[in-house]
PDB file of N, CA and C in Angstrom:
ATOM      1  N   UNK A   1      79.080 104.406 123.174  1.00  0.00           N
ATOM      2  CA  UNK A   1      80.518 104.287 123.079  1.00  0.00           C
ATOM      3  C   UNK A   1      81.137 104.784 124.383  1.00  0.00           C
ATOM      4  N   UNK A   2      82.096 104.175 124.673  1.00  0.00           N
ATOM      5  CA  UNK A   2      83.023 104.570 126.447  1.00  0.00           C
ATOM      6  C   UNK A   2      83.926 105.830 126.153  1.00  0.00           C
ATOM      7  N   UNK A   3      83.954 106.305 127.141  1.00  0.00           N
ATOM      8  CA  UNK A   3      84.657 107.529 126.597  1.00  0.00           C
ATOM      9  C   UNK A   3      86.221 107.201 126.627  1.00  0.00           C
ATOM     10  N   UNK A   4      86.475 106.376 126.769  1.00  0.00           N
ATOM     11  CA  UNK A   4      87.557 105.804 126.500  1.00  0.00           C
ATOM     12  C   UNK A   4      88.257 105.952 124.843  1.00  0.00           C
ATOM     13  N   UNK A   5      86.875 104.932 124.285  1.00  0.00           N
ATOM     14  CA  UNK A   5      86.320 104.774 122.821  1.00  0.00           C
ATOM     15  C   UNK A   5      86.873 106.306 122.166  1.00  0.00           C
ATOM     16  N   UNK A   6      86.164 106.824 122.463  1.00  0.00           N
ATOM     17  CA  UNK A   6      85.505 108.497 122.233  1.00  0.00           C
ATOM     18  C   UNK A   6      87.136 109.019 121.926  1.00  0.00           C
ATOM     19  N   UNK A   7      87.526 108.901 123.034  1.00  0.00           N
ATOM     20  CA  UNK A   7      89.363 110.306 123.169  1.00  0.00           C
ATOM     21  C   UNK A   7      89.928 109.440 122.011  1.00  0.00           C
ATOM     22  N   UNK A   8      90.248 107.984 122.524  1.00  0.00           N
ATOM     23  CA  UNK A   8      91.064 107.360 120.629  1.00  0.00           C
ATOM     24  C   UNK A   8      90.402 107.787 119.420  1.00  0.00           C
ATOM     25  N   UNK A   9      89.199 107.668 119.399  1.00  0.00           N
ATOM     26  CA  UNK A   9      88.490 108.110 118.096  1.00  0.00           C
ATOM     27  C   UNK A   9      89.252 109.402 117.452  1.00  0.00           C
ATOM     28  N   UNK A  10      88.746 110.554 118.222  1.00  0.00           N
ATOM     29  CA  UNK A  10      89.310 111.824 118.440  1.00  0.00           C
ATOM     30  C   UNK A  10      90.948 112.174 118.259  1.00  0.00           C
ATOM     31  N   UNK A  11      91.839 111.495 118.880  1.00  0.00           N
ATOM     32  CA  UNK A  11      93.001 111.677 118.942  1.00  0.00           C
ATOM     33  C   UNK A  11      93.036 111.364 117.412  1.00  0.00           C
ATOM     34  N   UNK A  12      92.986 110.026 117.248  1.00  0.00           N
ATOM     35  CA  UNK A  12      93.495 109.763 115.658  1.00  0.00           C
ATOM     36  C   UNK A  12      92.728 110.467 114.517  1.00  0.00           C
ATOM     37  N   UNK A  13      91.904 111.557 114.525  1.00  0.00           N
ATOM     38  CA  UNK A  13      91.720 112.380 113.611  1.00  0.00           C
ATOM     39  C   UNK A  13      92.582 113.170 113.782  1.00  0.00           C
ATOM     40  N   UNK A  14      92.965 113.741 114.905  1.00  0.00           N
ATOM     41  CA  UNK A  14      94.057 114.976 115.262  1.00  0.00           C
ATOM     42  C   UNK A  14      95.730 115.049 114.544  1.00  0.00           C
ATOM     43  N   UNK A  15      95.812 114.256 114.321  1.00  0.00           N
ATOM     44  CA  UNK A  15      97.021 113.698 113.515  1.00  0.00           C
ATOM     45  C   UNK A  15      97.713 115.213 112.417  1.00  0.00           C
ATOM     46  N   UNK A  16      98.904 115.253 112.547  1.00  0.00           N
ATOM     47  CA  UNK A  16      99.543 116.067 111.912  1.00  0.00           C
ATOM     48  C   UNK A  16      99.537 115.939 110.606  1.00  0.00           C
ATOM     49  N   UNK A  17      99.874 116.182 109.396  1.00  0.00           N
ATOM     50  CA  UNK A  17     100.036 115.904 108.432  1.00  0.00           C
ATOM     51  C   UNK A  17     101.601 115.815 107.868  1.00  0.00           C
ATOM     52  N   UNK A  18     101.713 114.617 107.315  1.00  0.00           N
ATOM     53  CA  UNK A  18     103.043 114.219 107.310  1.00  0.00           C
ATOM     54  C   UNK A  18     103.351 114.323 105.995  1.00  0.00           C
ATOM     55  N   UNK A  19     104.800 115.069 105.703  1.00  0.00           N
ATOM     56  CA  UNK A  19     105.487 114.953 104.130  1.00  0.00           C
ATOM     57  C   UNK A  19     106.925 114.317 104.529  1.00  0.00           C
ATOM     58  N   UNK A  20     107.206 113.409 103.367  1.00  0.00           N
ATOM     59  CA  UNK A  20     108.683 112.804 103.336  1.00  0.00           C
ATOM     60  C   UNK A  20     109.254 113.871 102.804  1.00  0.00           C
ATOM     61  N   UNK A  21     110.436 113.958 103.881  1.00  0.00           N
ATOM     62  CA  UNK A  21     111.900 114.801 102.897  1.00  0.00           C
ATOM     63  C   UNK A  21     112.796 114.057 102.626  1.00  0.00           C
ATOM     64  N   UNK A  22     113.576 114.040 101.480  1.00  0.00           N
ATOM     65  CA  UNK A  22     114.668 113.322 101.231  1.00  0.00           C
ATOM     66  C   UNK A  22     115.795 114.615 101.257  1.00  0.00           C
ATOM     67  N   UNK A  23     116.961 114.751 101.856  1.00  0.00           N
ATOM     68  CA  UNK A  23     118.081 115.262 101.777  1.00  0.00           C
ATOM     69  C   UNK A  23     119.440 114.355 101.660  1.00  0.00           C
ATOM     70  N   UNK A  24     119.797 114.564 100.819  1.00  0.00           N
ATOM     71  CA  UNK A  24     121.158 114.074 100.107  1.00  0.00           C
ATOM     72  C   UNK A  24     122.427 114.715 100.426  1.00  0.00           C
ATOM     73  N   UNK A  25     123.686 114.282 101.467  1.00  0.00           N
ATOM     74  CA  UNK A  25     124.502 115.433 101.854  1.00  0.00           C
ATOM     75  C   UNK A  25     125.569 114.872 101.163  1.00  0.00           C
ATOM     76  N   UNK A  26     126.996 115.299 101.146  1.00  0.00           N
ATOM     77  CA  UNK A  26     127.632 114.751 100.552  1.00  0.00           C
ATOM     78  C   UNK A  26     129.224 115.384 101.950  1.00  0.00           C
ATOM     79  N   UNK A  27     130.110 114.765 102.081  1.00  0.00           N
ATOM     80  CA  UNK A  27     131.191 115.458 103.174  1.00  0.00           C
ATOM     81  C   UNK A  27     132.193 114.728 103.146  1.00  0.00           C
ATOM     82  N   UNK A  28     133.127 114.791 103.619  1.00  0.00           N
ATOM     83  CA  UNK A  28     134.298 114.219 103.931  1.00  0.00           C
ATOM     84  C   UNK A  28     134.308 113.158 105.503  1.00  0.00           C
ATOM     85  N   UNK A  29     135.280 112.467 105.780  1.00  0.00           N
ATOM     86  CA  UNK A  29     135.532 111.880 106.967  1.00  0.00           C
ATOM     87  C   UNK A  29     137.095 111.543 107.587  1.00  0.00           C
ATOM     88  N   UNK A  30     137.191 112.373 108.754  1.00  0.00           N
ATOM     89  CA  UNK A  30     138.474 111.989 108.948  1.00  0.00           C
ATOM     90  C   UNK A  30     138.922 111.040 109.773  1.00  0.00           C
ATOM     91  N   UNK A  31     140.312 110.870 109.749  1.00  0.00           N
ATOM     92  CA  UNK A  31     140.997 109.998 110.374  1.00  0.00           C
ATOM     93  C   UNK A  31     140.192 109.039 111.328  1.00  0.00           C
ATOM     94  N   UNK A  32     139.091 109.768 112.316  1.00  0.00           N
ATOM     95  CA  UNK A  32     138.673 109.390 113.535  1.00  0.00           C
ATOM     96  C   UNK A  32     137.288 108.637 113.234  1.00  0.00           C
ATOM     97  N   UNK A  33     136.728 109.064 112.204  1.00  0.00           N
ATOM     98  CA  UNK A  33     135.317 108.724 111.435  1.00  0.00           C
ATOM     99  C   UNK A  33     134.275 110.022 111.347  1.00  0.00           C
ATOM    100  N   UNK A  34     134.790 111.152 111.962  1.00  0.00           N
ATOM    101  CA  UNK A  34     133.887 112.097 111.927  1.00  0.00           C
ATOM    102  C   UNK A  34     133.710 112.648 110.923  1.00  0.00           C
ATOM    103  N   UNK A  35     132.276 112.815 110.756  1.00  0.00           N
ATOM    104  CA  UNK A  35     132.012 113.725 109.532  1.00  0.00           C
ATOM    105  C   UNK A  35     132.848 115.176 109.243  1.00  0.00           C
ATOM    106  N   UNK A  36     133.178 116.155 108.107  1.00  0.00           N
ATOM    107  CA  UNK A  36     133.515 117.560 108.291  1.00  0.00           C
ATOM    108  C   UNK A  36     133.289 117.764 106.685  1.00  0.00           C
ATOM    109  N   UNK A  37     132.829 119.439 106.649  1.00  0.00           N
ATOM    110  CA  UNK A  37     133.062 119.773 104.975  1.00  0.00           C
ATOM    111  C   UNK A  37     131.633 119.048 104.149  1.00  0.00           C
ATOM    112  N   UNK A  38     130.402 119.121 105.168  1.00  0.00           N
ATOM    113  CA  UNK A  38     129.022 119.024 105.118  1.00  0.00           C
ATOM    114  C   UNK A  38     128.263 119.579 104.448  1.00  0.00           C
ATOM    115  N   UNK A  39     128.137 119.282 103.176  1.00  0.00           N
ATOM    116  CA  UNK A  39     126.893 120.073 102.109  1.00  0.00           C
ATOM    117  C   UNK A  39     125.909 118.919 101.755  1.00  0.00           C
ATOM    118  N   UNK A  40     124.950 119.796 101.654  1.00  0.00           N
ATOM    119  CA  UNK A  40     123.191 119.382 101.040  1.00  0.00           C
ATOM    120  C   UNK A  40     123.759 119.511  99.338  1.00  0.00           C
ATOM    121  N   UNK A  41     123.487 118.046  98.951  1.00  0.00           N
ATOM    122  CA  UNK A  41     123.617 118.481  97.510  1.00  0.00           C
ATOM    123  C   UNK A  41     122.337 118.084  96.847  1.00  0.00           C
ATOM    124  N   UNK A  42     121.716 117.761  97.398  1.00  0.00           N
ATOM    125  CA  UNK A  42     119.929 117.500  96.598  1.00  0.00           C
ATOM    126  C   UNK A  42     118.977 117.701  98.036  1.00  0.00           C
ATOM    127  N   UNK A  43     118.135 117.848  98.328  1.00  0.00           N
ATOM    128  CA  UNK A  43     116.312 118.007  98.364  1.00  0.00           C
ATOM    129  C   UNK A  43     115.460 118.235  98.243  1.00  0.00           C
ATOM    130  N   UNK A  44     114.487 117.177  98.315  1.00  0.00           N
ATOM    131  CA  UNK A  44     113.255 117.979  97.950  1.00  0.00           C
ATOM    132  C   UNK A  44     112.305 118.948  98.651  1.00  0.00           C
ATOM    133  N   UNK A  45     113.486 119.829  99.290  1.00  0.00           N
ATOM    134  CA  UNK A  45     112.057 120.579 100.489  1.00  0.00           C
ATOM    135  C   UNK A  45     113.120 121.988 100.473  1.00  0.00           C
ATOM    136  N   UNK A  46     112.611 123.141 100.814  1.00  0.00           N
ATOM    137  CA  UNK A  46     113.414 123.813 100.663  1.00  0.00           C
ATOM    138  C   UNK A  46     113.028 124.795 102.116  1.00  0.00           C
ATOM    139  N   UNK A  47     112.923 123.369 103.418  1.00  0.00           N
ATOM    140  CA  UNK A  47     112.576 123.870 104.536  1.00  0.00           C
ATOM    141  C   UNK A  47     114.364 123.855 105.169  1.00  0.00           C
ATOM    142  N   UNK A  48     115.146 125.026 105.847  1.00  0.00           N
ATOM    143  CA  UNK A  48     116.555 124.722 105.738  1.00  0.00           C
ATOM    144  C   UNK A  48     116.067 123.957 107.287  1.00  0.00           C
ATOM    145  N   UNK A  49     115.178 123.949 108.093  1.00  0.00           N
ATOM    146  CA  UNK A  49     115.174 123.168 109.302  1.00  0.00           C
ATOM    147  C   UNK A  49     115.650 121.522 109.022  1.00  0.00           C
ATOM    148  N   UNK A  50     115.009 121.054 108.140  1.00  0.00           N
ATOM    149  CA  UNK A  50     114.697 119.823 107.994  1.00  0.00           C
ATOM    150  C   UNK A  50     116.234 119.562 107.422  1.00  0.00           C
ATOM    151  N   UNK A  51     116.566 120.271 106.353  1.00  0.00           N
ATOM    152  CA  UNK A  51     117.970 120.053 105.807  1.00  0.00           C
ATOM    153  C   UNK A  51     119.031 120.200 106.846  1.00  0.00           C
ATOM    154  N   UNK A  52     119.134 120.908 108.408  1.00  0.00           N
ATOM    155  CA  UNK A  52     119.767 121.343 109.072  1.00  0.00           C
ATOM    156  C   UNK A  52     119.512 119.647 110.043  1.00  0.00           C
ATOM    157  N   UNK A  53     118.549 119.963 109.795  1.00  0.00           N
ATOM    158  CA  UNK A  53     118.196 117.942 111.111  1.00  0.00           C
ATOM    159  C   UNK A  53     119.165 117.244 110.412  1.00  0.00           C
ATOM    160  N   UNK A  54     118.855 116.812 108.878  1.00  0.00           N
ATOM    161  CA  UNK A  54     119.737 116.216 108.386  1.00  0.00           C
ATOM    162  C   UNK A  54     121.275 115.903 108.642  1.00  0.00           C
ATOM    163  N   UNK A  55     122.105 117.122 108.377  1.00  0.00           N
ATOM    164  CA  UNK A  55     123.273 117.484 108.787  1.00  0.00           C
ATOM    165  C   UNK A  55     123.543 117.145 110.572  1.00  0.00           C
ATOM    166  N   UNK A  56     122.677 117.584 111.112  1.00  0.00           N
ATOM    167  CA  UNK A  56     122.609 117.025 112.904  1.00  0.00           C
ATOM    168  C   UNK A  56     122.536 115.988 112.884  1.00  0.00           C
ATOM    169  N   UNK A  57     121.847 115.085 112.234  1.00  0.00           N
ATOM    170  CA  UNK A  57     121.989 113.646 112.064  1.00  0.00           C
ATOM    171  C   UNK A  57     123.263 112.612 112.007  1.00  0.00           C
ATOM    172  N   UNK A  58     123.730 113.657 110.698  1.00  0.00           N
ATOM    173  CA  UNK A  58     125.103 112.969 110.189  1.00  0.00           C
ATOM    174  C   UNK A  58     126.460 112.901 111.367  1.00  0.00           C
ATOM    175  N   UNK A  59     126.267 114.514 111.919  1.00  0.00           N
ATOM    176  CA  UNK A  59     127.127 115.038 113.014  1.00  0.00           C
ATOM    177  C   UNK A  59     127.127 113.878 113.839  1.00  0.00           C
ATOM    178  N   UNK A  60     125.871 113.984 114.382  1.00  0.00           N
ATOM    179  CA  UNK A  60     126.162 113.015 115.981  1.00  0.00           C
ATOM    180  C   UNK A  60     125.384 111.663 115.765  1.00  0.00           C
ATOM    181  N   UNK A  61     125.625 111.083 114.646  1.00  0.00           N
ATOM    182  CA  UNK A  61     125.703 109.565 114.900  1.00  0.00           C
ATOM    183  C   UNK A  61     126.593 108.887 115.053  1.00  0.00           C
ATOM    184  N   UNK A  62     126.966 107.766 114.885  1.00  0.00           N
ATOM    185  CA  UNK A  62     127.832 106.989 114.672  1.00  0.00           C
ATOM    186  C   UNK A  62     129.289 106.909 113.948  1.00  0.00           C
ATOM    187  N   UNK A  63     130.254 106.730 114.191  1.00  0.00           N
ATOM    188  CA  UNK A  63     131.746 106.974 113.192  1.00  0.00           C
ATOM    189  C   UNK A  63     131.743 106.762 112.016  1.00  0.00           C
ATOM    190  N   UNK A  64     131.907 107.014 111.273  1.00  0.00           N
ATOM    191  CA  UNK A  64     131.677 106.574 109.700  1.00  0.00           C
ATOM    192  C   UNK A  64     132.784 106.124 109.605  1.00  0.00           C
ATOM    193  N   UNK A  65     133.219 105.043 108.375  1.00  0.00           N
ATOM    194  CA  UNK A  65     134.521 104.509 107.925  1.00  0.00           C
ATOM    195  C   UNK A  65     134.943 104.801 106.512  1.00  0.00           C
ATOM    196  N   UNK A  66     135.645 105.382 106.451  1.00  0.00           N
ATOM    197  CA  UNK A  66     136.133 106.389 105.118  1.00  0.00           C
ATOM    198  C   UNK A  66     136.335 105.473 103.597  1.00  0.00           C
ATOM    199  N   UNK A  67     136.076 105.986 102.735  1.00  0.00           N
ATOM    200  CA  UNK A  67     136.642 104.861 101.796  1.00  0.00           C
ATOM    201  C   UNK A  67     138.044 105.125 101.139  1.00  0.00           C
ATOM    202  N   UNK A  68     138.924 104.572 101.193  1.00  0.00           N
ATOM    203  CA  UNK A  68     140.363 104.991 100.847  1.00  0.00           C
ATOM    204  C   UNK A  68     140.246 105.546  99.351  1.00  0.00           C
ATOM    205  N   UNK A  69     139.809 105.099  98.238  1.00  0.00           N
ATOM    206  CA  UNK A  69     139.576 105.644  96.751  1.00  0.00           C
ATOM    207  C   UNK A  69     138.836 106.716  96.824  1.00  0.00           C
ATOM    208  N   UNK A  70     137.437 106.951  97.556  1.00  0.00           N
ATOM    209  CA  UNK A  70     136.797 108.224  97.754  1.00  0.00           C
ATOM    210  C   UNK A  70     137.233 109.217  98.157  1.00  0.00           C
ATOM    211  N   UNK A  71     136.974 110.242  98.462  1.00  0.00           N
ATOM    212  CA  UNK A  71     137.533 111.278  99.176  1.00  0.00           C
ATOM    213  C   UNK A  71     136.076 111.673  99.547  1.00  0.00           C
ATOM    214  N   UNK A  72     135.543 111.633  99.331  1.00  0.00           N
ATOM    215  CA  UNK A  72     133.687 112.216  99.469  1.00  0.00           C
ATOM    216  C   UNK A  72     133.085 110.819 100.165  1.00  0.00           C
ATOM    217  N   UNK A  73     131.877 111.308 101.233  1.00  0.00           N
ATOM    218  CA  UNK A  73     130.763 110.179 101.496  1.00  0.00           C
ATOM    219  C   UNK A  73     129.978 110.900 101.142  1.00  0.00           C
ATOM    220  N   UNK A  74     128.568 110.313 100.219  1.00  0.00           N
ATOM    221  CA  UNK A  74     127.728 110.719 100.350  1.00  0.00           C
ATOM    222  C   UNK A  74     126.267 109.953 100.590  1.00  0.00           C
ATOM    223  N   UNK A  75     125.627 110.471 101.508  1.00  0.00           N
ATOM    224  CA  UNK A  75     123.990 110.237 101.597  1.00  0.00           C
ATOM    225  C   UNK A  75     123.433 110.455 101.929  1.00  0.00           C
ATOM    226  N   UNK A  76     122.172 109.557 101.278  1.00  0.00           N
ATOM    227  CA  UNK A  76     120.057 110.510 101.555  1.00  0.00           C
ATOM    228  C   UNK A  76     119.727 109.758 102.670  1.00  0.00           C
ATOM    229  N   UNK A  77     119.557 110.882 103.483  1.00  0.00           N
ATOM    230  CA  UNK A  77     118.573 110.577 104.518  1.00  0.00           C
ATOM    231  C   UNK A  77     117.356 111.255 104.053  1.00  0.00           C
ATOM    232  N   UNK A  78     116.255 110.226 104.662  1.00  0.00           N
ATOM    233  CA  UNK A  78     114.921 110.236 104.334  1.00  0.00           C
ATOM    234  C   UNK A  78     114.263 110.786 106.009  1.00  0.00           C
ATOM    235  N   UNK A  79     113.382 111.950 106.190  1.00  0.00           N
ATOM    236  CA  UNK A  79     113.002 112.547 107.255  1.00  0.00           C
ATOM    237  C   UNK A  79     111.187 112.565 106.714  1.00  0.00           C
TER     238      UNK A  79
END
């Protein structure tokens, strides 16, 4: 085998071990689309890092568009 062969072999045993988190947030959005008033209302992990990515997620993506009947957005991001 090339040792080429050999390091891929190797690498892909090395592999981390991976768990899905689901976190469920629930917040408000104002005028501008920004998120504010950010709570975790379900996950299944009770790592606060992963729940904190979550929330960083929500922060600095994209504008959200409010729903006029709602007063709440809520959703699961899957990590």
């Amino acid at each position: 085998m090339s040792k080429k062969k050999e390091k891929l072999k190797k690498d892909s045993s090395d592999e981390e071990e991976y768990v899905e988190a689901l976190v469920e947030l629930e917040f408000d959005v104002d005028k501008l689309g920004k998120p504010y008033n950010i709570s975790v209302t379900n996950s299944n992990t009770v790592d606060a890092a992963i729940s904190n990515k979550a929330i960083q997620i929500v922060k600095e993506g994209p504008a959200w568009i409010a729903d006029k009947k709602k007063k709440k957005a809520k959703v699961t991001i899957k990590l």
